[in-house]
N, C-alpha and C. Protein backbone atom coordinates (compact mmCIF):
# COMPACT_ATOMS: atom_id res chain seq x y z
N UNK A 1 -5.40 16.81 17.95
CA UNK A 1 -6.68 16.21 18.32
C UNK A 1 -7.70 16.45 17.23
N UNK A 2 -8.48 15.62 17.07
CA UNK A 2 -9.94 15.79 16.77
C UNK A 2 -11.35 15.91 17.09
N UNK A 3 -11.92 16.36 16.12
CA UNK A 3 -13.47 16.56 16.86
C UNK A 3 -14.12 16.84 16.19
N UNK A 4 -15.70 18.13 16.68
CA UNK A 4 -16.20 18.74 16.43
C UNK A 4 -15.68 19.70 15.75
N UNK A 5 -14.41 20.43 16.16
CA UNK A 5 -14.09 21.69 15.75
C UNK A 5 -12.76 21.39 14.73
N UNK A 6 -12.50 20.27 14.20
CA UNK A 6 -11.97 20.01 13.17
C UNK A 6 -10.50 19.26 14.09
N UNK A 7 -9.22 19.37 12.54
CA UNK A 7 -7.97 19.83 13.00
C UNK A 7 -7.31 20.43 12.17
N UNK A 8 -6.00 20.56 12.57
CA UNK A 8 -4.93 21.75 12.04
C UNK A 8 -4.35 20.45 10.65
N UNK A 9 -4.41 21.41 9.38
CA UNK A 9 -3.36 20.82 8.08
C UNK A 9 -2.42 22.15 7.69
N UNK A 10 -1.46 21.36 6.95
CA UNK A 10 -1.05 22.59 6.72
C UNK A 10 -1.65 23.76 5.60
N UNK A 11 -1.41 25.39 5.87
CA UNK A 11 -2.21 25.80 4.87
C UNK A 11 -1.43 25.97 3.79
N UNK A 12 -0.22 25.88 3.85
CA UNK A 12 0.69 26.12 2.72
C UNK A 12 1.92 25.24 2.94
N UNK A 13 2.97 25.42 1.80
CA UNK A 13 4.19 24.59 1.89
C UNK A 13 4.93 25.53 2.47
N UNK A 14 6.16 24.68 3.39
CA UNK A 14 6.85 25.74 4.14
C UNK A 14 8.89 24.69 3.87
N UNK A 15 9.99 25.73 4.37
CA UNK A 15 10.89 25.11 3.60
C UNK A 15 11.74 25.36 4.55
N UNK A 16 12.72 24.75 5.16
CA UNK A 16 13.41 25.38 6.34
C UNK A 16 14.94 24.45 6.02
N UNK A 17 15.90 25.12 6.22
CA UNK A 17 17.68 24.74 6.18
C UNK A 17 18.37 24.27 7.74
N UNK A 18 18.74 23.17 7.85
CA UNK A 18 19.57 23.43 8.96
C UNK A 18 21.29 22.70 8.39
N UNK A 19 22.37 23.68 9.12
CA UNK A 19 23.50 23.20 8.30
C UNK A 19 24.16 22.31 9.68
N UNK A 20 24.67 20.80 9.75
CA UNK A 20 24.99 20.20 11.13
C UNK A 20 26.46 19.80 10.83
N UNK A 21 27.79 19.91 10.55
CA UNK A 21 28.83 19.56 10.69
C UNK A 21 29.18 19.78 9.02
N UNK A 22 28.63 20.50 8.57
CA UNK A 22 28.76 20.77 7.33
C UNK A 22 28.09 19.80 6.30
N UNK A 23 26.77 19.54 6.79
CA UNK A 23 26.26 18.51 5.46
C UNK A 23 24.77 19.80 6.19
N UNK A 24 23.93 19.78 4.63
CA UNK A 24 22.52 20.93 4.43
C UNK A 24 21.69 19.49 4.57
N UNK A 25 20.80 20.20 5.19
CA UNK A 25 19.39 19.05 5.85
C UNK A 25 18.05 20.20 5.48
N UNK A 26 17.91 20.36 4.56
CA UNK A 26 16.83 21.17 3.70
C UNK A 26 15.46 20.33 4.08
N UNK A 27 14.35 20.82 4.94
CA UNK A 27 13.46 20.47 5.35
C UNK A 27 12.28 21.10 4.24
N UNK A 28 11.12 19.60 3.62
CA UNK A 28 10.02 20.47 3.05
C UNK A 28 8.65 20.15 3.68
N UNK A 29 7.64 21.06 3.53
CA UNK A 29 6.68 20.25 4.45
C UNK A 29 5.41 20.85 3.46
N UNK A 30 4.37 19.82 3.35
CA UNK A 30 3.49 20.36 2.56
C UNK A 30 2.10 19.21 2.63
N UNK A 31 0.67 19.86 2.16
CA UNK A 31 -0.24 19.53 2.05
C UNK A 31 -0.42 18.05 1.67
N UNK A 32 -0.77 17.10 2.47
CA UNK A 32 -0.92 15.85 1.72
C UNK A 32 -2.29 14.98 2.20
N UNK A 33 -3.47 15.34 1.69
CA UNK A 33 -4.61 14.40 1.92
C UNK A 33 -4.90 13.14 2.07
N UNK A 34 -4.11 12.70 1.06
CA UNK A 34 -4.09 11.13 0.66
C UNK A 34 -2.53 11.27 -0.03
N UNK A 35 -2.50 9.57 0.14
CA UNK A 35 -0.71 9.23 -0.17
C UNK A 35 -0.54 9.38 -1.87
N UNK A 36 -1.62 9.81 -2.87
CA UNK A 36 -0.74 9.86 -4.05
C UNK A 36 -0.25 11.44 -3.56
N UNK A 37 -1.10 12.25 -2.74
CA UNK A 37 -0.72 13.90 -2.80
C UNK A 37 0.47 13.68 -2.52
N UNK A 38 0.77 12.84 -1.14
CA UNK A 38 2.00 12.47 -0.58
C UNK A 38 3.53 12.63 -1.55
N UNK A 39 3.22 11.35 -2.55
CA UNK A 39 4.11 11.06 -3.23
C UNK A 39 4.63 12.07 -4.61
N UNK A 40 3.47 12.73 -4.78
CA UNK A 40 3.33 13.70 -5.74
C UNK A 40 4.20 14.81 -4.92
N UNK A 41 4.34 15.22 -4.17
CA UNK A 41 4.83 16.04 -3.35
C UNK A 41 6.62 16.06 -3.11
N UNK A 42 6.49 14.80 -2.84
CA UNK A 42 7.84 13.68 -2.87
C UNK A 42 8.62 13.78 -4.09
N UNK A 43 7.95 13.66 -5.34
CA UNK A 43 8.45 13.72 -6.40
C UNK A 43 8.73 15.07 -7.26
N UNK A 44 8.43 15.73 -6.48
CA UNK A 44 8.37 17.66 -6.88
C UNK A 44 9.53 17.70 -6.24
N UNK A 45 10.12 17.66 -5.03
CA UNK A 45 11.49 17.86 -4.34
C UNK A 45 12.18 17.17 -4.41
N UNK A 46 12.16 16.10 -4.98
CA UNK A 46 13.40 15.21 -5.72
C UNK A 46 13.78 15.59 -6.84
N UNK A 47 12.79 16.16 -7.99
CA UNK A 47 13.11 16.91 -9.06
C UNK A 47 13.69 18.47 -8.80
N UNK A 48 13.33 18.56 -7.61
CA UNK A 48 14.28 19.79 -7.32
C UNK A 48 15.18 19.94 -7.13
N UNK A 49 16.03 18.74 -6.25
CA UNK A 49 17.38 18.07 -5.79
C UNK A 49 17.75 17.00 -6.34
N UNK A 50 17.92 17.07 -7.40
CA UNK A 50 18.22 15.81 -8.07
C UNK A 50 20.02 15.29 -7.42
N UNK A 51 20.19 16.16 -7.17
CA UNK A 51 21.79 15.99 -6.96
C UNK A 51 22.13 15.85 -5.76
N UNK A 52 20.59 15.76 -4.67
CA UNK A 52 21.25 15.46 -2.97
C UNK A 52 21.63 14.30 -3.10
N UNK A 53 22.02 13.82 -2.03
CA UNK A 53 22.69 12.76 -1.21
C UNK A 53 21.64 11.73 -0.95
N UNK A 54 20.59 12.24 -0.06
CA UNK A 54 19.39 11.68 0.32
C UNK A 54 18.22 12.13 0.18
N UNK A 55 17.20 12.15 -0.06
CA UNK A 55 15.91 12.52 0.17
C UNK A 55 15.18 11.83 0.68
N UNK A 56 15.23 12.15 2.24
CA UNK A 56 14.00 11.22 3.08
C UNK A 56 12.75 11.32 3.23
N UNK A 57 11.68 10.69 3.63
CA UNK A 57 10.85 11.36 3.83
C UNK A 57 9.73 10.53 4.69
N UNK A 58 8.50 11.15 5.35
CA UNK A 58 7.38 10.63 6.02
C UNK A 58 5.93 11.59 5.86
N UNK A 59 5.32 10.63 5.99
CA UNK A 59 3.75 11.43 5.68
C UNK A 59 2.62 10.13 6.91
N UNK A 60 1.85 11.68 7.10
CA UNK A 60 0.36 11.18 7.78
C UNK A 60 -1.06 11.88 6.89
N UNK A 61 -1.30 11.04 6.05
CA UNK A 61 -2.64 11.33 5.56
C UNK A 61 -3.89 11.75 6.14
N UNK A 62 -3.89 11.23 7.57
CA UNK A 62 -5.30 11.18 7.94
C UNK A 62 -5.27 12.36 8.77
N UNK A 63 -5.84 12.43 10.14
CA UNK A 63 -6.40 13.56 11.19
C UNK A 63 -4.92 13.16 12.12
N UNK A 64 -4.34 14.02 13.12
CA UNK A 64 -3.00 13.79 13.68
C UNK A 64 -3.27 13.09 14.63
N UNK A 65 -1.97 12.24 14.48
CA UNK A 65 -1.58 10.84 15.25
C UNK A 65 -2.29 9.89 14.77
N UNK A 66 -2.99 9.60 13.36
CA UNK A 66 -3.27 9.27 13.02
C UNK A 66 -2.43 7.69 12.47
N UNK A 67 -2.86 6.44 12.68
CA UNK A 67 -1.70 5.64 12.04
C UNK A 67 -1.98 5.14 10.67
N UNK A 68 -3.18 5.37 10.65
CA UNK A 68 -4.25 4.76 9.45
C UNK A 68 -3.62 4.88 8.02
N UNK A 69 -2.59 5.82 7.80
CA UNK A 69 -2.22 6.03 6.83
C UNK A 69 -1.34 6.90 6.89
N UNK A 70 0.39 6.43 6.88
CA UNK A 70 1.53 6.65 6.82
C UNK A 70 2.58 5.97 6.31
N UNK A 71 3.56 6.94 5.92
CA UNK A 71 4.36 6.05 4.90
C UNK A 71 5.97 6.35 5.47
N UNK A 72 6.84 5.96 5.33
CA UNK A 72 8.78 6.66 5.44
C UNK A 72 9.32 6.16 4.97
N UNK A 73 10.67 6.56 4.79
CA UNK A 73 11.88 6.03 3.92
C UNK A 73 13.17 6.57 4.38
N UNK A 74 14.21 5.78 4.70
CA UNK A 74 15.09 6.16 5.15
C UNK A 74 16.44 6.60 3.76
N UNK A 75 15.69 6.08 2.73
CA UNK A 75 16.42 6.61 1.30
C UNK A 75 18.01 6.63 1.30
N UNK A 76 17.86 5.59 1.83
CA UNK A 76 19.59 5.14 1.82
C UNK A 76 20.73 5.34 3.03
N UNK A 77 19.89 6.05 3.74
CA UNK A 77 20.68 6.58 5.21
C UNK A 77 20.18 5.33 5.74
N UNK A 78 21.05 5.16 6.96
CA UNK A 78 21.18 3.77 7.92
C UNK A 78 19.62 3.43 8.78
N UNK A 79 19.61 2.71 8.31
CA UNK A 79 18.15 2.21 9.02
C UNK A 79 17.73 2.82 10.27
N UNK A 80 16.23 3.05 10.32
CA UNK A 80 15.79 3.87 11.31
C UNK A 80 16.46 5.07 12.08
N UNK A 81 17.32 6.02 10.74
CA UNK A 81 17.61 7.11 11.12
C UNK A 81 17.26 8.19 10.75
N UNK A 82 16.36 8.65 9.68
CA UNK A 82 15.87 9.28 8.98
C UNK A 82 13.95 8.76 8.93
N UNK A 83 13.93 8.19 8.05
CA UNK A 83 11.86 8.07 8.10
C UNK A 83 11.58 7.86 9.73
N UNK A 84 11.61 6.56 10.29
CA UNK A 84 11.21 7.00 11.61
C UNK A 84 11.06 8.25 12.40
N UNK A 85 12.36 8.54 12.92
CA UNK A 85 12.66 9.94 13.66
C UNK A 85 11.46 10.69 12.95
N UNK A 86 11.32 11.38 11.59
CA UNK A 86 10.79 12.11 11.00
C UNK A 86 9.19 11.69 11.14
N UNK A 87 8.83 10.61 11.03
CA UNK A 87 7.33 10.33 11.30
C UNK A 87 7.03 10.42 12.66
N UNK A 88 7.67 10.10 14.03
CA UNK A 88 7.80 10.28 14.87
C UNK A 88 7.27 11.71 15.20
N UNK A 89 8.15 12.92 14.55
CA UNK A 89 7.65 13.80 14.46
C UNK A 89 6.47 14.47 14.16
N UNK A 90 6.42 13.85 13.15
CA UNK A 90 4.84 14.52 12.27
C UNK A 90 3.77 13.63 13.01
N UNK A 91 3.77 12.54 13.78
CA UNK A 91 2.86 11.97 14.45
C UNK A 91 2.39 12.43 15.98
N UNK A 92 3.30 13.57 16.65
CA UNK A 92 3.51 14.23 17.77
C UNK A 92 2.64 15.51 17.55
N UNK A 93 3.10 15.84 16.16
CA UNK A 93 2.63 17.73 15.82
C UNK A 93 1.27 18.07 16.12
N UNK A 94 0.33 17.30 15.95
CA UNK A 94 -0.79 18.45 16.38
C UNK A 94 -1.15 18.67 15.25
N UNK A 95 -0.80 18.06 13.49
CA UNK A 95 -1.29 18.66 11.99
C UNK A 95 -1.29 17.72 12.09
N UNK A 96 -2.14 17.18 10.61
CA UNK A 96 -3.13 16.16 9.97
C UNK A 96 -2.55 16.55 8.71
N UNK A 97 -2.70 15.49 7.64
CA UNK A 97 -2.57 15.32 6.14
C UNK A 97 -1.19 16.22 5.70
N UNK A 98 0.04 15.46 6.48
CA UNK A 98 1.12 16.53 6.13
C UNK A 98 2.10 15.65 5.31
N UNK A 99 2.87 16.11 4.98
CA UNK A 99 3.84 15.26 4.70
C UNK A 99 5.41 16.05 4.53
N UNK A 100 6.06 15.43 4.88
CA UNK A 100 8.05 15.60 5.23
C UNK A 100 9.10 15.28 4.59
N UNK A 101 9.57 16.14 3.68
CA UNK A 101 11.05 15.42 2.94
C UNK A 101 11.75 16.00 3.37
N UNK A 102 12.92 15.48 3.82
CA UNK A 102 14.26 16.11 4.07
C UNK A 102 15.32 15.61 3.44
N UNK A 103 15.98 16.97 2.55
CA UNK A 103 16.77 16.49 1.81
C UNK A 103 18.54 16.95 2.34
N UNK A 104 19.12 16.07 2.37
CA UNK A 104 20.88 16.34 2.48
C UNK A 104 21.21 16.24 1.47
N UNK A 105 22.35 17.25 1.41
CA UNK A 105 23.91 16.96 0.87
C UNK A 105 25.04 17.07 2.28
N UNK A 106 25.71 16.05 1.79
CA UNK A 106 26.43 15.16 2.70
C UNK A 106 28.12 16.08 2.94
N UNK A 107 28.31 16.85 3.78
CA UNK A 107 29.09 17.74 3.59
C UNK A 107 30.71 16.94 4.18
N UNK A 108 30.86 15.96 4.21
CA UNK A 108 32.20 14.99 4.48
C UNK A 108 32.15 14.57 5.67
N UNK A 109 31.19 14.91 6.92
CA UNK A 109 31.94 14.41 8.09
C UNK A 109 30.43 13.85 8.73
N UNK A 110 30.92 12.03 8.84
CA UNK A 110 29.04 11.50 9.36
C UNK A 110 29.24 11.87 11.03
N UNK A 111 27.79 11.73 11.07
CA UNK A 111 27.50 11.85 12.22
C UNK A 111 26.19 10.97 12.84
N UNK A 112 26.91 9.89 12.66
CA UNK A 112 26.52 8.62 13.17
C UNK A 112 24.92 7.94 13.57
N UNK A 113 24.60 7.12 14.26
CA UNK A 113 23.08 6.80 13.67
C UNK A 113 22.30 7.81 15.02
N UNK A 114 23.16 8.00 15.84
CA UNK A 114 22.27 9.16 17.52
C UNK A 114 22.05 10.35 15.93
N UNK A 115 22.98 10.87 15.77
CA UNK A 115 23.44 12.26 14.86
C UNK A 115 22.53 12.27 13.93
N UNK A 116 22.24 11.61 13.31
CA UNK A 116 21.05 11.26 11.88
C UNK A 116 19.72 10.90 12.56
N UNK A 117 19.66 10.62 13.65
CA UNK A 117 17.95 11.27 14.41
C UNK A 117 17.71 12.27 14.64
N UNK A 118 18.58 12.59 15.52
CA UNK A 118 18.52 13.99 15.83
C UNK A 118 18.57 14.79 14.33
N UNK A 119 19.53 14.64 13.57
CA UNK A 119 19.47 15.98 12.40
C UNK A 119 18.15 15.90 11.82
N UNK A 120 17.89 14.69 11.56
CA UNK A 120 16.24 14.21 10.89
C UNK A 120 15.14 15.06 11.55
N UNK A 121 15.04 14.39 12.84
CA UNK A 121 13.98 14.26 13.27
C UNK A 121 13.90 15.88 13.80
N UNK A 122 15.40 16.81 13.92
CA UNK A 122 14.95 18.32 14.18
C UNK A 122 15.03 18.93 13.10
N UNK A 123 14.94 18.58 12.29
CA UNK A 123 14.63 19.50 10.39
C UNK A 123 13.50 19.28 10.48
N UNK A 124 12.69 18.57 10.80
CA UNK A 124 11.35 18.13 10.99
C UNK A 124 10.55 19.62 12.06
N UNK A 125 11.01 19.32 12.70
CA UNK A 125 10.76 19.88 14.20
C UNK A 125 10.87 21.64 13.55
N UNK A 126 12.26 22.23 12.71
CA UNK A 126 12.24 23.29 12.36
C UNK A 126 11.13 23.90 11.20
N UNK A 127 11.12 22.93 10.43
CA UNK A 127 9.96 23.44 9.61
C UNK A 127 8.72 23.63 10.66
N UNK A 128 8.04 22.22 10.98
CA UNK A 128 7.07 23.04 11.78
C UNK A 128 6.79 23.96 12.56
N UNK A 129 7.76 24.86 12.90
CA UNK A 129 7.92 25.88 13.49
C UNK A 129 7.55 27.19 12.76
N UNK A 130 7.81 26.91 11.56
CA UNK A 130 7.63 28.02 10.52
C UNK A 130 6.48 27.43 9.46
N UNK A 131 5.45 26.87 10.21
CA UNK A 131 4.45 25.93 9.10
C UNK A 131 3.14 26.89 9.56
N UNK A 132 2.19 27.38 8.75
CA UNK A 132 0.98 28.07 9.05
C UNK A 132 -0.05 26.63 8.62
N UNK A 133 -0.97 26.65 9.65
CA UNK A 133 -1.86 26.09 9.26
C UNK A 133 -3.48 26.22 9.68
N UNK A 134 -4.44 25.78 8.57
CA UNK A 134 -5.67 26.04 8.69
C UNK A 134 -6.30 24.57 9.56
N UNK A 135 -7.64 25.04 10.18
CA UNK A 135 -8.61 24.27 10.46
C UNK A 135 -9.27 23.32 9.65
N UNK A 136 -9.40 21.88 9.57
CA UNK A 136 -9.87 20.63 8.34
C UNK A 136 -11.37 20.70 9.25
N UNK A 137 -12.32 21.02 9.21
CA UNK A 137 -13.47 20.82 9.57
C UNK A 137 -14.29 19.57 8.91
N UNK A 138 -14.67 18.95 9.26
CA UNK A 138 -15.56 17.65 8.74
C UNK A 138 -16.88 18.27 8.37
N UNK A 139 -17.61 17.83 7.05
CA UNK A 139 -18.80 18.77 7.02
C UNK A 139 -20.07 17.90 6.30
N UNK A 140 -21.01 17.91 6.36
CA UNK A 140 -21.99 17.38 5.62
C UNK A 140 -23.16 18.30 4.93
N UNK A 141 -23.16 17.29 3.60
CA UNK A 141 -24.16 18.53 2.69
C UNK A 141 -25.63 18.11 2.83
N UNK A 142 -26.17 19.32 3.01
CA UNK A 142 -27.84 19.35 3.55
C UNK A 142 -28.55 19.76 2.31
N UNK A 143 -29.53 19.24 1.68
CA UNK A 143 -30.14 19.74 0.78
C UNK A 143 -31.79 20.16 1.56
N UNK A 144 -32.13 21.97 1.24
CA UNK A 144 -33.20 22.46 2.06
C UNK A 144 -33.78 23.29 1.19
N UNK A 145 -35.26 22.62 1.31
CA UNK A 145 -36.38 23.35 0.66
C UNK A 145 -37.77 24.49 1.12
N UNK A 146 -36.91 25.41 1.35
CA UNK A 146 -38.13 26.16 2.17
C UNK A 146 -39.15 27.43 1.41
N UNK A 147 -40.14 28.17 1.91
CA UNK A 147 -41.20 28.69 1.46
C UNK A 147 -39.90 30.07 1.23
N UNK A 148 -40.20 31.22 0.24
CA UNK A 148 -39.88 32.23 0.32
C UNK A 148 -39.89 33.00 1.54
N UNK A 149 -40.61 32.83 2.60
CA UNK A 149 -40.93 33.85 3.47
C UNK A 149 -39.81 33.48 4.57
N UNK A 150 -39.23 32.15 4.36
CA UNK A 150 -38.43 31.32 5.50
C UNK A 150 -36.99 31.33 4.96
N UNK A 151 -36.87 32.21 3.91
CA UNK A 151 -35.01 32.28 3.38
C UNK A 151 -34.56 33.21 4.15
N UNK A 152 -34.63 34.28 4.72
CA UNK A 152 -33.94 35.08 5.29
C UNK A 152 -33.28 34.51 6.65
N UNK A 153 -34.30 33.67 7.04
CA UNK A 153 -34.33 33.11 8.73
C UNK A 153 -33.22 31.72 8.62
N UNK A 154 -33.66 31.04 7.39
CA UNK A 154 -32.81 30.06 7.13
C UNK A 154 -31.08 30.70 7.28
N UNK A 155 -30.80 31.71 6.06
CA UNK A 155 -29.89 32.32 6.09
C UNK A 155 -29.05 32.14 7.31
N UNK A 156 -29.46 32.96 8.03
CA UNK A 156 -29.55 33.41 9.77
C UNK A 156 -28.85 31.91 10.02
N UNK A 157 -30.02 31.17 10.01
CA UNK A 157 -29.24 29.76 10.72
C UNK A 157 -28.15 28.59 10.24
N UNK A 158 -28.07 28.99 9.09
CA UNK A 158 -26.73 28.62 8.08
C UNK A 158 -25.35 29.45 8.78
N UNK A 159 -25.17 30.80 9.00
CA UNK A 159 -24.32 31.29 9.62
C UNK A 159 -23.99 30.83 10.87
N UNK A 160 -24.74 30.90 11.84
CA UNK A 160 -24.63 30.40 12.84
C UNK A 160 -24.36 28.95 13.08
N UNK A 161 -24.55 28.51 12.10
CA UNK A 161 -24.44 26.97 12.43
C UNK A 161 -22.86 27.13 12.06
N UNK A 162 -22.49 27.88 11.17
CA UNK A 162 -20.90 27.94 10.46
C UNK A 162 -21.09 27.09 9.22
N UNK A 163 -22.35 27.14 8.44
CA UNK A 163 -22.41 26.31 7.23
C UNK A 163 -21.59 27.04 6.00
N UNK A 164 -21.61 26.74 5.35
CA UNK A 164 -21.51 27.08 4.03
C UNK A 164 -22.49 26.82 2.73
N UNK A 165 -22.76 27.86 2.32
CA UNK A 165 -23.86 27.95 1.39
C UNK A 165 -23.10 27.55 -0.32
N UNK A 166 -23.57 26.42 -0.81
CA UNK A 166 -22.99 25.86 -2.14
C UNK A 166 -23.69 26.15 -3.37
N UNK A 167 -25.24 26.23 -2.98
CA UNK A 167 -25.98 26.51 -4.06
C UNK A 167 -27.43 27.00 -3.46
N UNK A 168 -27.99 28.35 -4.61
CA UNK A 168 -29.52 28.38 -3.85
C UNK A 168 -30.46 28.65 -5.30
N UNK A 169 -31.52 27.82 -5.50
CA UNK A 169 -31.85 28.21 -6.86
C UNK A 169 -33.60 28.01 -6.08
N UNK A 170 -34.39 29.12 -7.10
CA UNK A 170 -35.56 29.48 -7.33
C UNK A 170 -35.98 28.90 -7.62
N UNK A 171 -37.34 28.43 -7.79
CA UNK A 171 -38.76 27.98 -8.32
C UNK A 171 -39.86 28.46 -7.00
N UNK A 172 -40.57 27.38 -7.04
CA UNK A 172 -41.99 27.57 -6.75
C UNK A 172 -41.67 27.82 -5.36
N UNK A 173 -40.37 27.08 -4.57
CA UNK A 173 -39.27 27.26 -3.30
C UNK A 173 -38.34 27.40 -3.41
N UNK A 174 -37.25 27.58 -2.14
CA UNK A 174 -35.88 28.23 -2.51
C UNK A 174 -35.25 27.12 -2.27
N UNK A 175 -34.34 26.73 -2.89
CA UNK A 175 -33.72 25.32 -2.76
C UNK A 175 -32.50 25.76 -2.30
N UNK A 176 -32.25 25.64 -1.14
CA UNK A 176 -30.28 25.33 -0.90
C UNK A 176 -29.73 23.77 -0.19
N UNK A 177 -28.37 24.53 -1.06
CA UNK A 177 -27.71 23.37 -0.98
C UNK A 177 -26.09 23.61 -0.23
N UNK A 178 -25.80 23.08 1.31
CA UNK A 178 -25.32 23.97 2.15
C UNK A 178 -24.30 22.49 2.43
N UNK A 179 -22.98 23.25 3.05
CA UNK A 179 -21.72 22.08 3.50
C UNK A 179 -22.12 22.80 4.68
N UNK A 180 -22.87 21.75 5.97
CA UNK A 180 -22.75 22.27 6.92
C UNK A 180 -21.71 21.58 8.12
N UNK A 181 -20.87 21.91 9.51
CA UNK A 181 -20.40 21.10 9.70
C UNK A 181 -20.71 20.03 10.68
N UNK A 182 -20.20 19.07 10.76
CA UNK A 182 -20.59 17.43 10.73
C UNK A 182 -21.62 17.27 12.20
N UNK A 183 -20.54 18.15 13.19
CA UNK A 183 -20.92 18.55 14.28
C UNK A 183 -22.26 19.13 14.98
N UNK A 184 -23.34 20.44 13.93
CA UNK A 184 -24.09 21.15 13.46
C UNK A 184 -24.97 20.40 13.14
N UNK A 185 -24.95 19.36 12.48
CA UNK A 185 -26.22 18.60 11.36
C UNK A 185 -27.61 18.52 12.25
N UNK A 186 -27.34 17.85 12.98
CA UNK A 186 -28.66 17.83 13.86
C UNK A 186 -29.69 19.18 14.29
N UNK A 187 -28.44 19.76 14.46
CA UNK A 187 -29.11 21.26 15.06
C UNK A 187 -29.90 21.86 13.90
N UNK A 188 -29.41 21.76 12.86
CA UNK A 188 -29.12 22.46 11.77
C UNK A 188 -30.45 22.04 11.29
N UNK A 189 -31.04 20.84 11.11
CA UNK A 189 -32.07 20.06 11.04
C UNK A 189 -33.02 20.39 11.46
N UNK A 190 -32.74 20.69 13.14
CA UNK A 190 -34.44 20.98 13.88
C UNK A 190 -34.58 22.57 13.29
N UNK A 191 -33.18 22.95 13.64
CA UNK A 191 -33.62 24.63 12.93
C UNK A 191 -34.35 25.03 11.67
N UNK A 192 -34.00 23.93 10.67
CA UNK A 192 -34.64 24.40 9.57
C UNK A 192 -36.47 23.95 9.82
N UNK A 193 -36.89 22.93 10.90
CA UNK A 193 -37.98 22.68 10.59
C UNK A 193 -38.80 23.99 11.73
N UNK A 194 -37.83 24.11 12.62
CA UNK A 194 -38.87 25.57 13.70
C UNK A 194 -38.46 26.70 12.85
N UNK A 195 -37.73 26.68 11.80
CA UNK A 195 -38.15 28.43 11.52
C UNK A 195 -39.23 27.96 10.30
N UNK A 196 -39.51 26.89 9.78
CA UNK A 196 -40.64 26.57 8.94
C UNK A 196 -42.21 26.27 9.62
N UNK A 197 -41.55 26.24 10.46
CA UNK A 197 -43.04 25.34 11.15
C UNK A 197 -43.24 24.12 10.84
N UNK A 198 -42.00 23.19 10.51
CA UNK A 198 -42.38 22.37 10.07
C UNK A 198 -42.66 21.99 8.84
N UNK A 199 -42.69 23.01 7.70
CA UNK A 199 -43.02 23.06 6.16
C UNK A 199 -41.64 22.82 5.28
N UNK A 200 -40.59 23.12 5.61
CA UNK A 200 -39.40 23.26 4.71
C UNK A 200 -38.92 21.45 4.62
N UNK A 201 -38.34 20.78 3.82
CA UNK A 201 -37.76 19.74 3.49
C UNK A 201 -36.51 19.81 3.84
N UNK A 202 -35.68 18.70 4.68
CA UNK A 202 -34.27 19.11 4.71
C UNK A 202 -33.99 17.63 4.38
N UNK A 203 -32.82 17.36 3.83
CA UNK A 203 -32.17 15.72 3.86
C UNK A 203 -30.71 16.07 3.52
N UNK A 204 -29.98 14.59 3.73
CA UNK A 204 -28.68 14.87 4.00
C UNK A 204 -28.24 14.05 2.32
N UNK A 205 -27.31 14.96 1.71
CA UNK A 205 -27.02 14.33 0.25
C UNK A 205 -25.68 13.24 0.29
């Protein structure tokens, strides 16, 4: 889901094996914002396996269940047995901006187009099991100009809001320049003008 309070990406790459009748279904799963990360990603584990059988794969760029931007490939395995199943997956999970290769070597004995969903679509299923992931918060940058006497209080309400402070530079006022999140802005707004009285400048960059 999405929202206010963000969603789940992954925070790192994660790598998981499953062996099914003697062919390796090497699951990778990793960070993908947008589809060149995607493919860039894609092309790191193909250079790693140059010598599998297959390298399948699926990606969701956007926030989860997202359709706006997804890609698969069944990479030579029998139609809709591999990318589907596998996007299927990553469109169920509950993560945003991920993306899925699963690579085989083909160990002699098929296991038919039920057998190649299932192996797909649970190499899928096993990595995410072993996938850590962080919060994608949506955020907007506030540019705020307040009197010296009103930075400490500002401070105060930057934390609480859960902002993040990007820049604060001196002169005649204290200028910051804050990622606050998307959710917050408004609040974040009246706050800066009641701990000013009304004197501090805020706008959205």
């Amino acid at each position: 889901m999405t929202g206010s309070e963000g969603y789940a990406i992954p925070a790192a790459s994660v790598r998981t094996e499953d062996v099914i009748l003697g062919s390796r279904f090497i699951a990778s799963l990793g960070h993908a914002p947008d589809p060149p990360a995607a493919r860039a990603f894609l092309d790191a584990v193909r250079a790693e396996f140059p010598d599998a059988t297959h390298n399948c794969w699926a990606y969701v760029t956007g926030p989860p269940g997202s359709t706006a931007s997804i890609g698969m490939s069944d990479a030579g395995e029998p139609h809709g047995t591999a990318g589907r199943p596998m996007l299927d997956v990553l469109l169920h999970s509950g993560v945003g901006e991920i993306v899925a290769v699963v690579t085989r070597y083909f160990g002699g004995t098929k296991l038919g187009t039920g057998g190649l969903v299932r192996a797909y679509g649970g190499a899928v299923q096993h990595a995410l099991a072993e996938l850590a992931t962080v919060r994608k918060v949506a955020r907007v940058t506030l540019q705020v100009a307040v009197g010296y006497a009103d930075v400490a209080r500002l401070r105060r309400l930057l934390e609480q809001v859960g902002a993040e402070v990007l820049e604060e530079t001196f002169a005649e006022a204290v200028h910051c320049r804050a990622a606050v999140p998307l959710a917050a802005g408004e609040r974040c707004e009246a706050g800066v003008a009641d701990i000013s009285g009304g004197k501090a400048s805020v706008s959205r960059a």
